[in-house]
Protein backbone atom coordinates (compact mmCIF):
# COMPACT_ATOMS: atom_id res chain seq x y z
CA UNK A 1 -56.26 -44.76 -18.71
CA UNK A 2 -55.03 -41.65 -20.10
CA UNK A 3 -50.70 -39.76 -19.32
CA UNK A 4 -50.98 -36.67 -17.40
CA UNK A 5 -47.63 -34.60 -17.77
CA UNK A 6 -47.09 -31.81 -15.40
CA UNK A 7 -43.66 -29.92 -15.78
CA UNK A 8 -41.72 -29.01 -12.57
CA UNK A 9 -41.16 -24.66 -12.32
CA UNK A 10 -37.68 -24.16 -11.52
CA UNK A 11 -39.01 -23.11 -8.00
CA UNK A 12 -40.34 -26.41 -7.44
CA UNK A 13 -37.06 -27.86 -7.96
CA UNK A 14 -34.81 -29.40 -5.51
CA UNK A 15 -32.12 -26.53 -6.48
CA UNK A 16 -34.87 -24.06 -6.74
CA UNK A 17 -36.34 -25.22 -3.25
CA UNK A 18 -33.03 -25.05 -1.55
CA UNK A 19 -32.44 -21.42 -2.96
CA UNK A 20 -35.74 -20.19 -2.24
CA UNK A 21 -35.24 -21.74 1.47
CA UNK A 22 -31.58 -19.93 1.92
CA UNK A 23 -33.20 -16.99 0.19
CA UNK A 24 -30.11 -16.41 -2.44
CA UNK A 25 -30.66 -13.85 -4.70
CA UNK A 26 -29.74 -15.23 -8.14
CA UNK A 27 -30.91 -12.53 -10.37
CA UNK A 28 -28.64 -9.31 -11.30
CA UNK A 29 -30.08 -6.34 -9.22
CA UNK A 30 -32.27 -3.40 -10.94
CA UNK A 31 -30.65 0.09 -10.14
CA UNK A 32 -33.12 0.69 -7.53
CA UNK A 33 -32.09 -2.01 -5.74
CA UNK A 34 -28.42 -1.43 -6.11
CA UNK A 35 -28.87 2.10 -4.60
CA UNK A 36 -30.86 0.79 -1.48
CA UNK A 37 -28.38 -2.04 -1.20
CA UNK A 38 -25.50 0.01 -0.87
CA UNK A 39 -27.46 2.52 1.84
CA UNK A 40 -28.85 0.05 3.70
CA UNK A 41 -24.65 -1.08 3.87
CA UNK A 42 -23.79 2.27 4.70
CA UNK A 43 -26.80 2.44 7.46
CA UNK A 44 -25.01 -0.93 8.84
CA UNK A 45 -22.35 0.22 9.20
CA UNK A 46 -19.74 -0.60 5.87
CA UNK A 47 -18.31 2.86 4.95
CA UNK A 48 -15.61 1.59 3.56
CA UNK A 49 -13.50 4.27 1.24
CA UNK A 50 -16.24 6.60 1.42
CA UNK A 51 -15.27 8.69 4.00
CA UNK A 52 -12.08 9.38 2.54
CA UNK A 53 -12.98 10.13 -0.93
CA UNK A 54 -15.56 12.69 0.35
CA UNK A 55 -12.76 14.02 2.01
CA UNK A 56 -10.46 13.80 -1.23
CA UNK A 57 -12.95 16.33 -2.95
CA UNK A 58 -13.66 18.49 -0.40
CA UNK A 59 -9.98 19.29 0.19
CA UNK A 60 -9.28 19.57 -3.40
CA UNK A 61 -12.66 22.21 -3.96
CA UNK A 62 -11.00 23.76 -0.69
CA UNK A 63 -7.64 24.24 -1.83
CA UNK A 64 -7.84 24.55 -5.17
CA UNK A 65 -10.22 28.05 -4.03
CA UNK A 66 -7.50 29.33 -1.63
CA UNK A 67 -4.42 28.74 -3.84
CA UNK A 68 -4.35 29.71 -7.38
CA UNK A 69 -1.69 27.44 -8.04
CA UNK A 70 -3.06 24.27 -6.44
CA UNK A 71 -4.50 22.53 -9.13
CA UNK A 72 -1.62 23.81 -11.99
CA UNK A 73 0.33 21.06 -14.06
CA UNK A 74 3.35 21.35 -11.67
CA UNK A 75 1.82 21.50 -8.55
CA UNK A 76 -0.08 18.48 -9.35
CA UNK A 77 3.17 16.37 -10.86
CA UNK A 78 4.79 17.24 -7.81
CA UNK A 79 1.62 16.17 -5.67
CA UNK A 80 2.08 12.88 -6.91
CA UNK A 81 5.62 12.22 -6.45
CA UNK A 82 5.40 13.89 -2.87
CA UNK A 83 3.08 11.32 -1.32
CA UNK A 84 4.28 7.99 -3.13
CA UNK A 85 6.51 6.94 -0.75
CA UNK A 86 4.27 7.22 2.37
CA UNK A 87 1.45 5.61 0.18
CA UNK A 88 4.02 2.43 -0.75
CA UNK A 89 4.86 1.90 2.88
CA UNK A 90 1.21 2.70 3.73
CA UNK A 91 0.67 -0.42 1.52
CA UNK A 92 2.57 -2.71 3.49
CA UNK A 93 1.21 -1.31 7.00
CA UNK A 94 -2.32 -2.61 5.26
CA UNK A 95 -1.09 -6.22 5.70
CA UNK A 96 -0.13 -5.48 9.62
CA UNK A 97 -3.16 -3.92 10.69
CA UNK A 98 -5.33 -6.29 8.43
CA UNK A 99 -4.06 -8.68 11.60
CA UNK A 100 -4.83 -6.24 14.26
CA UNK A 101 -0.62 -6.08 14.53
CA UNK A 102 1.10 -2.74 14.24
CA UNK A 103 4.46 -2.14 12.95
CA UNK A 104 5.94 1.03 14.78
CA UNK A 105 9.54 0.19 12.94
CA UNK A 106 8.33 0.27 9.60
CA UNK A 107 9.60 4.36 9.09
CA UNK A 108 13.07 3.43 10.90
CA UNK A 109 13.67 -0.14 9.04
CA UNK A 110 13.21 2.27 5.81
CA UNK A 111 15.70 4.39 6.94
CA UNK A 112 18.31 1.20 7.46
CA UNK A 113 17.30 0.24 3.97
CA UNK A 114 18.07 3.24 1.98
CA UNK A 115 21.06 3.99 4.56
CA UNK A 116 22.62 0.29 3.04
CA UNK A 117 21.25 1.47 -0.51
CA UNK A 118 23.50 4.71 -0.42
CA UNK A 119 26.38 3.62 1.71
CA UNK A 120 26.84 0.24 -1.02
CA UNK A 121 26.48 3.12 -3.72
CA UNK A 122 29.02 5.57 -2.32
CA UNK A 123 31.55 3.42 -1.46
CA UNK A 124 31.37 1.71 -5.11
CA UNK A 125 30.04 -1.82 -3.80
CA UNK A 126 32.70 -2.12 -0.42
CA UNK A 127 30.28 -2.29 2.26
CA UNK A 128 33.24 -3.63 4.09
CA UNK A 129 35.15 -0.32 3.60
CA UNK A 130 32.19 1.80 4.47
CA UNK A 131 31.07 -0.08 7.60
CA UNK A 132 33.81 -1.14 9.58
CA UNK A 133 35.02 -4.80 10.14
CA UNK A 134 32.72 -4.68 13.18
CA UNK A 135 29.60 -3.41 12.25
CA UNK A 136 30.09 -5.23 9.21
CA UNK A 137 30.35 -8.46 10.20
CA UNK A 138 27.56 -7.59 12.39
CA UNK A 139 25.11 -6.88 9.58
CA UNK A 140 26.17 -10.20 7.93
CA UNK A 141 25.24 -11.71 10.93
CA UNK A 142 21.84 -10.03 11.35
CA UNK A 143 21.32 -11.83 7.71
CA UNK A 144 22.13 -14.79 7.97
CA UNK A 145 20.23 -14.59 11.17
CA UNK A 146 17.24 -13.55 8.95
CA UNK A 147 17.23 -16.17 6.86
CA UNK A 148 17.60 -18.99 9.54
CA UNK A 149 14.40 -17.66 11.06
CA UNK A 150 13.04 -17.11 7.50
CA UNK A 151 13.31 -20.93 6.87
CA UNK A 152 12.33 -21.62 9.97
CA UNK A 153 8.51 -20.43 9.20
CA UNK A 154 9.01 -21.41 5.97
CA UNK A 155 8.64 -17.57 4.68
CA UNK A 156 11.25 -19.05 1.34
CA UNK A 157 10.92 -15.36 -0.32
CA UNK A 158 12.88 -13.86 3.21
CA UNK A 159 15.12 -16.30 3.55
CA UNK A 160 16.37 -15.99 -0.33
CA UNK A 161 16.17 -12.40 -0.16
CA UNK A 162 18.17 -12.25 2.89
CA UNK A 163 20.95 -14.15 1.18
CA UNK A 164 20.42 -12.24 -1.80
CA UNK A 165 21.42 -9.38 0.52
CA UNK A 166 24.14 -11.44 2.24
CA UNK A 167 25.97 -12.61 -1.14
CA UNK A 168 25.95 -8.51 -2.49
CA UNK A 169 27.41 -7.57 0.63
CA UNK A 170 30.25 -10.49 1.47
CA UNK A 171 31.15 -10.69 -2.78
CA UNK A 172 31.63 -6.55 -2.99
CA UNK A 173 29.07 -6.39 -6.09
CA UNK A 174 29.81 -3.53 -7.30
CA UNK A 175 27.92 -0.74 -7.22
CA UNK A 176 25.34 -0.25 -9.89
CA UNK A 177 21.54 1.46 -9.66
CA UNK A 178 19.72 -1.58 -10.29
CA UNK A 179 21.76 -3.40 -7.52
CA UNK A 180 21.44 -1.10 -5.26
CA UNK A 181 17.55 -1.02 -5.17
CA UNK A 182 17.43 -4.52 -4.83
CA UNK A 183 19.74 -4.79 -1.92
CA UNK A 184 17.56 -2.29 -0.17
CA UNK A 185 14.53 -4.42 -0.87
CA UNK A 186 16.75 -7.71 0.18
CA UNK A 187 17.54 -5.88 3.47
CA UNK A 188 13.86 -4.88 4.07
CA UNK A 189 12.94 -8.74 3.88
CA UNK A 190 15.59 -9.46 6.24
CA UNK A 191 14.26 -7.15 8.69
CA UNK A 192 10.39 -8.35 8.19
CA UNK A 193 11.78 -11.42 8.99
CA UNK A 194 13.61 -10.78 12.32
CA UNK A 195 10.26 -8.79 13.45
CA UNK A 196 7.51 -11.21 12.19
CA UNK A 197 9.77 -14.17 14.04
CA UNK A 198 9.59 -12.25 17.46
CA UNK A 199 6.00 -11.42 17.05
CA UNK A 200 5.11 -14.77 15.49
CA UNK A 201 7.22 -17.40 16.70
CA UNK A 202 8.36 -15.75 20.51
CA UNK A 203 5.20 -14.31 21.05
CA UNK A 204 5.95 -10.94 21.80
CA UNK A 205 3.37 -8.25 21.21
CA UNK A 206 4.11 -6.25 17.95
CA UNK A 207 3.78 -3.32 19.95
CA UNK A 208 6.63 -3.68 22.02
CA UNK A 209 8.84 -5.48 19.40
CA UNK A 210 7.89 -2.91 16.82
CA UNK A 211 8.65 0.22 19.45
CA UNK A 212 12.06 -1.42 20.48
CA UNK A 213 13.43 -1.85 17.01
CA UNK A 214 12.37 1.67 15.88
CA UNK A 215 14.92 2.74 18.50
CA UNK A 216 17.09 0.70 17.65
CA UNK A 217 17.09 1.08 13.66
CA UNK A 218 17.39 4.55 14.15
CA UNK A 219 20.76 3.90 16.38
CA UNK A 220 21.72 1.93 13.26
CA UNK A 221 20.96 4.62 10.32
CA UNK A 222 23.69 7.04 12.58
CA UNK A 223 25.94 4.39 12.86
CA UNK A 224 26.04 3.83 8.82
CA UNK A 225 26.10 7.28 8.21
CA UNK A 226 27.38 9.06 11.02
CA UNK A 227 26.10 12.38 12.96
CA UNK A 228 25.46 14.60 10.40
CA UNK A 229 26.56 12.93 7.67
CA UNK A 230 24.92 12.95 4.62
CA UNK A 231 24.85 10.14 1.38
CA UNK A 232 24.13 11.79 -1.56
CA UNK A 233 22.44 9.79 -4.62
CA UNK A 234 24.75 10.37 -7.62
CA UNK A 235 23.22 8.47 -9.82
CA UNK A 236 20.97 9.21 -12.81
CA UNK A 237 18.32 5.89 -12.71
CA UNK A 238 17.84 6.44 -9.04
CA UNK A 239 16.88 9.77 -9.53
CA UNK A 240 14.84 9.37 -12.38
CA UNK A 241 13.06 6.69 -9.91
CA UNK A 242 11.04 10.30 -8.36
CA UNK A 243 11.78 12.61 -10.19
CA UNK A 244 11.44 11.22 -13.91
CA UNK A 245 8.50 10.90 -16.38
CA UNK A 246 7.49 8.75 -19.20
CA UNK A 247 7.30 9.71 -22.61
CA UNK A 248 4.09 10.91 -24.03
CA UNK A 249 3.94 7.83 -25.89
CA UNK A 250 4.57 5.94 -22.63
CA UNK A 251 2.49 7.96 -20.81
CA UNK A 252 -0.61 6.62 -23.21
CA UNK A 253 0.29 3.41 -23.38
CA UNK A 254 -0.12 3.32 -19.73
CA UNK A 255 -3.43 4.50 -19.94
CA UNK A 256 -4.15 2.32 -22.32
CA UNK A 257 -2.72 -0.52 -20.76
CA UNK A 258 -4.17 0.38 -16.63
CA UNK A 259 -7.62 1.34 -17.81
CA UNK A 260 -7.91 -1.63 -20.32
CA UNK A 261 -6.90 -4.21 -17.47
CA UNK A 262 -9.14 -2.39 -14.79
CA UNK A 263 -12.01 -2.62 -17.51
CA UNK A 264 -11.58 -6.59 -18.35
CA UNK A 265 -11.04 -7.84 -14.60
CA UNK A 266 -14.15 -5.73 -13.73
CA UNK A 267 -16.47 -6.49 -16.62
CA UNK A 268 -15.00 -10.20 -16.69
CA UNK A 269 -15.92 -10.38 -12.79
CA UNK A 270 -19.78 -8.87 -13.46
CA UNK A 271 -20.64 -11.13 -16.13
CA UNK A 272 -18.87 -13.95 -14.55
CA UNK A 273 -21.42 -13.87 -11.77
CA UNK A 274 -24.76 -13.41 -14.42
CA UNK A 275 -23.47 -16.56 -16.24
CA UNK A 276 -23.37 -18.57 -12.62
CA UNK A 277 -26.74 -16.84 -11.24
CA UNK A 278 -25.08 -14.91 -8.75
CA UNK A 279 -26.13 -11.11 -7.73
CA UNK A 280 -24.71 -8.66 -9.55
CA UNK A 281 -24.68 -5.08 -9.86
CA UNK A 282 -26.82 -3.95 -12.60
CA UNK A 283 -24.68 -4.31 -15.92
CA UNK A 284 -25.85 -0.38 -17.02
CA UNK A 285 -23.78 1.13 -13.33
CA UNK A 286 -21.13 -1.08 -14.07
CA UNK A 287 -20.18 0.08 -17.67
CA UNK A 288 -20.68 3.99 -16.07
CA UNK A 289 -18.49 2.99 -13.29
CA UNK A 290 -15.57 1.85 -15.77
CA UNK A 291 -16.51 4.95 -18.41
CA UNK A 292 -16.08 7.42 -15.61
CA UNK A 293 -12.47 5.89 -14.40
CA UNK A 294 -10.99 5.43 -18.24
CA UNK A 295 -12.41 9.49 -18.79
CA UNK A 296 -10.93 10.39 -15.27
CA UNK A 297 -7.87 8.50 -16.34
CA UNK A 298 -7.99 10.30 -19.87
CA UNK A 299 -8.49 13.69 -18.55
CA UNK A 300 -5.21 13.07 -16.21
CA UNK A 301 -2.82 11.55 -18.91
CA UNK A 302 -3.79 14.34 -20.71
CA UNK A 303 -2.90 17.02 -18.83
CA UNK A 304 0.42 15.44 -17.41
CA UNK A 305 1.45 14.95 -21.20
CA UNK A 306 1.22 19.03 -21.17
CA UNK A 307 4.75 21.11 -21.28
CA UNK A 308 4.79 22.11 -16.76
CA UNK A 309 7.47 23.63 -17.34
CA UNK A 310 7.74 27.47 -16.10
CA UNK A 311 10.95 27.77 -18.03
CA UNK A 312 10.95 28.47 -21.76
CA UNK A 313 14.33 26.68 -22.43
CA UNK A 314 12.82 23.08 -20.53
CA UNK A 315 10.25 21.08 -21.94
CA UNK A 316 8.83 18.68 -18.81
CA UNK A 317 5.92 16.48 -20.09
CA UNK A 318 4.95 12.60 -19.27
CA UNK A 319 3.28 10.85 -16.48
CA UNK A 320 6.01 10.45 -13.67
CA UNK A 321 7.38 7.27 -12.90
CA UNK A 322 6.13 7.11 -9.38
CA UNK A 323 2.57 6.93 -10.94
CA UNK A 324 3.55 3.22 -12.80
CA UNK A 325 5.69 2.62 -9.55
CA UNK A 326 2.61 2.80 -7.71
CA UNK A 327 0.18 1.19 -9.90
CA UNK A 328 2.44 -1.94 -10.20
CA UNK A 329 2.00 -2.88 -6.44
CA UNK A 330 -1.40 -2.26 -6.03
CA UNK A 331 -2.25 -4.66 -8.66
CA UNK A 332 -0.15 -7.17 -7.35
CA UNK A 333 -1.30 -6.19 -3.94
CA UNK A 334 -5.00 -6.36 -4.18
CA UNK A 335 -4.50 -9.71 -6.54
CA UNK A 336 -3.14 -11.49 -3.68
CA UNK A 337 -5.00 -10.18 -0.97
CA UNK A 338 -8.29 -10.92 -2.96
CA UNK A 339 -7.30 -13.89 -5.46
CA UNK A 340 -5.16 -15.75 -3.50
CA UNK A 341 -5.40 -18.50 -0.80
CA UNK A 342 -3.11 -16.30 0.92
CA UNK A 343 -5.00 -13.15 0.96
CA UNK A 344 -7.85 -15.29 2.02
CA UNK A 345 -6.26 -16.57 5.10
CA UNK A 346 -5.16 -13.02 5.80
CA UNK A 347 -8.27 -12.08 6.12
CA UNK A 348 -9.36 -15.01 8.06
CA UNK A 349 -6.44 -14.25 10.89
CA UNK A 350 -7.13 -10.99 11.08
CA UNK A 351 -11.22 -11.94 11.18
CA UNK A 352 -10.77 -14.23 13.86
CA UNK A 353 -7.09 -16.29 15.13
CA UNK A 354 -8.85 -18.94 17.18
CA UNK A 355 -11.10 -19.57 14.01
CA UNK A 356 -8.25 -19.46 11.67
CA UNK A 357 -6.32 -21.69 13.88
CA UNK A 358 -9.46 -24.28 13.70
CA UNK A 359 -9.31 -24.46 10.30
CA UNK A 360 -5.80 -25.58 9.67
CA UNK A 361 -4.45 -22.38 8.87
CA UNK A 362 -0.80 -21.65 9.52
CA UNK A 363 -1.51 -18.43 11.84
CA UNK A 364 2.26 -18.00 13.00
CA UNK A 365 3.16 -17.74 9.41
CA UNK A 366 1.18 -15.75 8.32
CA UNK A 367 1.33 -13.21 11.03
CA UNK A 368 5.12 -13.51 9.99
CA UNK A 369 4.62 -13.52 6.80
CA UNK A 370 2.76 -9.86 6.57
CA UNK A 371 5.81 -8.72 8.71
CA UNK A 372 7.85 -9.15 5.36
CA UNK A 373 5.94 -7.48 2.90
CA UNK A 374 5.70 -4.55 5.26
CA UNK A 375 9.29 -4.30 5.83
CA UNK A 376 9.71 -4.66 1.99
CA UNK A 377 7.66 -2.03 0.69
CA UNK A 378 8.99 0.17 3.71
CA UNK A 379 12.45 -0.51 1.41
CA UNK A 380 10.63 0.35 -1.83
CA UNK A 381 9.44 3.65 -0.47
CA UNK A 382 12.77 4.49 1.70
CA UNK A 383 13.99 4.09 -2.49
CA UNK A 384 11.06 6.32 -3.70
CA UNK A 385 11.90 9.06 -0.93
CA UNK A 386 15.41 9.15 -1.16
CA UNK A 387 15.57 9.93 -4.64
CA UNK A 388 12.66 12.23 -4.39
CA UNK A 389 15.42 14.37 -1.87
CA UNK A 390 18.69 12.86 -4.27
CA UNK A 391 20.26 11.81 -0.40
CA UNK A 392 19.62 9.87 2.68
CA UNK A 393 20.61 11.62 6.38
CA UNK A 394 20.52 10.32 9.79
CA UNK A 395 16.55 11.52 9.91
CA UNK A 396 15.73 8.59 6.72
CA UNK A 397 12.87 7.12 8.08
CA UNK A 398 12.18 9.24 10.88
CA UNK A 399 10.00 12.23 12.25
CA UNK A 400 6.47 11.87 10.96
CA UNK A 401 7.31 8.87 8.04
CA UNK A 402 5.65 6.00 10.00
CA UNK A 403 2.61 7.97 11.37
CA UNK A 404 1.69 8.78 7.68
CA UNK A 405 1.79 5.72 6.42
CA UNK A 406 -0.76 4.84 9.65
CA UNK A 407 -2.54 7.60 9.30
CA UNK A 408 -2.74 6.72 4.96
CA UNK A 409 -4.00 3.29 5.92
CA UNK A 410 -6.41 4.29 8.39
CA UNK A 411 -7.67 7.27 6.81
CA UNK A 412 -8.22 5.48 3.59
CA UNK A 413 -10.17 3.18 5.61
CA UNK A 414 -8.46 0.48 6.82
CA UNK A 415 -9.51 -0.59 10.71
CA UNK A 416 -7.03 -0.66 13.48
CA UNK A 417 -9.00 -3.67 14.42
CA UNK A 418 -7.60 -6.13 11.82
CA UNK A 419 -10.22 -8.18 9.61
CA UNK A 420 -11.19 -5.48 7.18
CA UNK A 421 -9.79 -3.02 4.89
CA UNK A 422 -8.27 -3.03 1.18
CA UNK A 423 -4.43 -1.73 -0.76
CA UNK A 424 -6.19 0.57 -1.93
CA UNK A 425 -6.83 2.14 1.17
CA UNK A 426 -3.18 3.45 1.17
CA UNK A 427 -3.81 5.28 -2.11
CA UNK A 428 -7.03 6.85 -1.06
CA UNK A 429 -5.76 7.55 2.13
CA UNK A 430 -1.99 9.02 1.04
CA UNK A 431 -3.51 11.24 -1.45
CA UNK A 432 -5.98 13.09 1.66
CA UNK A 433 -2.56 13.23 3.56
CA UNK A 434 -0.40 14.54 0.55
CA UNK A 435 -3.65 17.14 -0.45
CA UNK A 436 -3.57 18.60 3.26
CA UNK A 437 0.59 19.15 3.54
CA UNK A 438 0.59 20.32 -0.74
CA UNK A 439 -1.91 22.93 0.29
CA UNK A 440 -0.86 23.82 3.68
CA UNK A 441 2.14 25.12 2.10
CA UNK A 442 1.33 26.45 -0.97
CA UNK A 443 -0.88 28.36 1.41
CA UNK A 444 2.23 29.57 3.97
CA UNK A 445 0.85 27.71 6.58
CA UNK A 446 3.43 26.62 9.45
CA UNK A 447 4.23 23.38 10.19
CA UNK A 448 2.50 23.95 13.76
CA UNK A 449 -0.59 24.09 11.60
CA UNK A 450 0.17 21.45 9.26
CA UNK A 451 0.53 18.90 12.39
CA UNK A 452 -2.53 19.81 13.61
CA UNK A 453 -4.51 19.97 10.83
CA UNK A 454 -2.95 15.98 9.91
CA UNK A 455 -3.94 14.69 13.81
CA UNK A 456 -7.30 15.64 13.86
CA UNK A 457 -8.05 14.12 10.30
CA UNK A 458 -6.64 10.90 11.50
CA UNK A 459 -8.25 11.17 14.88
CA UNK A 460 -11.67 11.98 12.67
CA UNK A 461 -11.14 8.96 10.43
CA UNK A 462 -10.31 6.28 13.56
CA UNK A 463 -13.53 7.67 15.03
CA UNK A 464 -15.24 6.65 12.05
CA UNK A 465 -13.97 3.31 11.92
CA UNK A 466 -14.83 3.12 15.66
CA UNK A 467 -18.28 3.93 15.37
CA UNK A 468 -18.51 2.39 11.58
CA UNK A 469 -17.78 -1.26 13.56
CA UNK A 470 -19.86 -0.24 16.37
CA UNK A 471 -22.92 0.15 14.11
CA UNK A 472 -22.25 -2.94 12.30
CA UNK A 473 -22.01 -4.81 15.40
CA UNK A 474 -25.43 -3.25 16.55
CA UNK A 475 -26.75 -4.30 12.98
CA UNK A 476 -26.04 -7.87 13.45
CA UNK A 477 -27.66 -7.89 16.95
């Protein structure tokens, strides 16, 4: 009687059965395939960014032909530091509409927060003095108030930073740069907190809630600084916030330091996925993909490293500290919206509530919760802008702040219809805002021009996303 031995393909194994029946793709794509993977995504359907970087370079070939001085050291220095703060509250708006919320106060509740930030500085720390025994004891009360309703979500980061806020104001800190920047942040949680509550926890739609508090924040920025009054910034480190650079040295080391951590969490992520048999991009595109951000990044330090200066007497060289600023929170942005449990359930809210709910997520927090972080990077821009200008006036906050940062999110690529959309959406999306008012001037054109220019890009990318969703829907079918 004779041993037959037959050996078992990896096909004919139970694992290899059940991934042939699901059809998963477990080998890492040929170049080919990439490239008809990502247009047969695009036919569907998923623009994603694309839109708006297309519209990135044609503005810049477009500008940089009508305005000699477009694409100059200065011009572009000042480029970045004029659409930061729009692009850091863009940031937070990307939380809000990732829910299919809106957050018309975000502009306004900026404008309280760098109104506090000046008045505390001005007045050397006494709030008390510069408020009123009224409206101060008011604002304490608005605080504590946001921190009860904090706690009562369990949002623990608003409720500390509203008593963080609290303490600075009842204990007269006194004034100091640092301090100042952090009570603005501390007041912008306390205001997420009193909006995400009423949207969250009363159930009243962030339209209205949003609309009736822009109105009334801007009633408070007169009342802290008066009609006509203006707070000016005297203060070195808060001015250096917009208008300073890093030193060459610094200015490499952040190169160094962003394009080496943007290389490792990519590459780590790509061959994370060949060890485990996932799909993966082919490794070839992957390696060009990083080579032609660290040379893009190269060519930028640089230039900004390069004397601007027009004067002969000033020497103006290093990366400004807007750019770091700015790099900081989309890391820690995109980590937690795409690494985290939290970002996950984000996602899944803003996908679909019912679902969410289903699945034992805790909705009302976390439509609360992205409440905060707007209102909180609203503060950290409202800190950007005012020292950009080196004062805050009644107008902090107002006239055409809040539908930038929309339009940034949107344009970027962010939908209005919650579920879909990335941080760095706001970047992409501030710099085709900050491109089209930069050139528009250096060009002379009026502001009538500028406006319209603005409405019908944002009107151009919301039809996109319109009929982006409508062909994906039409895809699935």
């Amino acid at each position: 009687m004779s041993n037959t031995t037959s050996e078992t393909s990896p096909q004919d194994s139970p694992q290899g059965a059940a991934i042939s029946d699901f059809g998963i793709d477990t080998t890492s794509q040929s170049t080919g395939e990439a490239a008809r993977d990502y247009l047969a995504r695009l036919r569907g359907g998923e623009l994603g960014s694309l839109p708006a970087l297309l519209g990135v370079v044609v503005l810049l070939i477009v500008f940089s032909s009508l305005a000699d001085t477009f694409l100059t050291l200065g011009n572009i220095a000042n480029l970045l530091a004029q659409g930061a703060s729009v692009v850091i509250i863009a940031m937070g708006l990307v939380f809000v509409l990732l829910l299919g919320e809106i957050d018309l106060s975000a502009g306004t509740a900026s404008g309280v927060c760098a109104s506090v930030m000046a008045l505390h500085l001005v007045k050397g720390g006494n709030l008390l003095g510069g408020m009123g025994d009224t409206v101060f004891y008011l604002f304490c009360g608005i605080l504590v108030l946001a921190a009860v309703f904090a706690a009562l979500m369990r949002i623990w980061a608003g409720t500390a930073l509203s008593l963080v806020a609290l303490g600075i104001a009842l204990f007269g800190v006194p004034a100091n740069a640092w301090i100042e920047m952090l009570l603005a942040v501390c007041v912008g949680a306390a205001i997420g907190s009193i909006t995400g509550f009423l949207v969250a926890r009363v159930g009243i739609p962030s339209f209205v809630v949003t609309l009736a508090l822009f109105l009334a924040w801007g009633g408070v920025i007169l009342q802290f600084i008066g009609q006509g009054g203006t707070l000016g910034l005297n203060n070195d480190t808060l001015f250096n916030v917009a208008n300073g650079n890093l030193s060459i040295a610094g200015s490499w080391a952040l190169f160094v330091l962003a394009t080496g951590g943007y290389a490792a969490v990519v590459l780590g992520r790509h061959f994370s996925r060949l060890r485990r048999g996932l799909v993966a991009s082919p490794t070839p595109m992957v390696l060009a993909k990083v080579g032609v951000v660290a040379l893009l990044a190269a060519v930028a330090t640089y230039a900004l490293t390069l004397n601007r200066s027009q004067s002969s007497v000033v020497v103006i060289t290093g990366v400004p500290f807007v750019v770091p600023i700015v790099l900081v929170l989309l890391v820690i942005g995109t980590f937690v919206l795409e690494r985290t449990r939290y970002g996950r359930h984000v996602y899944a809210v803003g996908g679909n509530k019912e679902a969410a709910r289903r699945a034992g997520i805790n909705v009302a927090q976390i439509r609360m919760s992205v409440f905060v972080i707007a209102s909180s990077l609203a503060a950290i821009g409202a800190i950007v802008y005012s020292s950009k200008v080196g004062s805050v006036d009644p107008n902090a906050g107002g006239g055409n702040t809040l539908l930038m940062a929309v339009g940034a999110a949107v344009i970027g690529g962010t939908s209005l219809f919650g579920g879909k959309g990335k941080l760095r959406d706001a970047v992409i999306g501030g710099a085709v805002l900050a491109i089209i008012q930069n050139g528009m001037g250096l060009l002379k054109q009026p502001a009538a021009v500028v406006f319209i220019v603005t409405g019908l890009v944002l009107l151009l990318a919301a039809s996109v996303d319109a009929l982006s969703r409508r062909r994906a829907a039409t895809a699935v079918r």
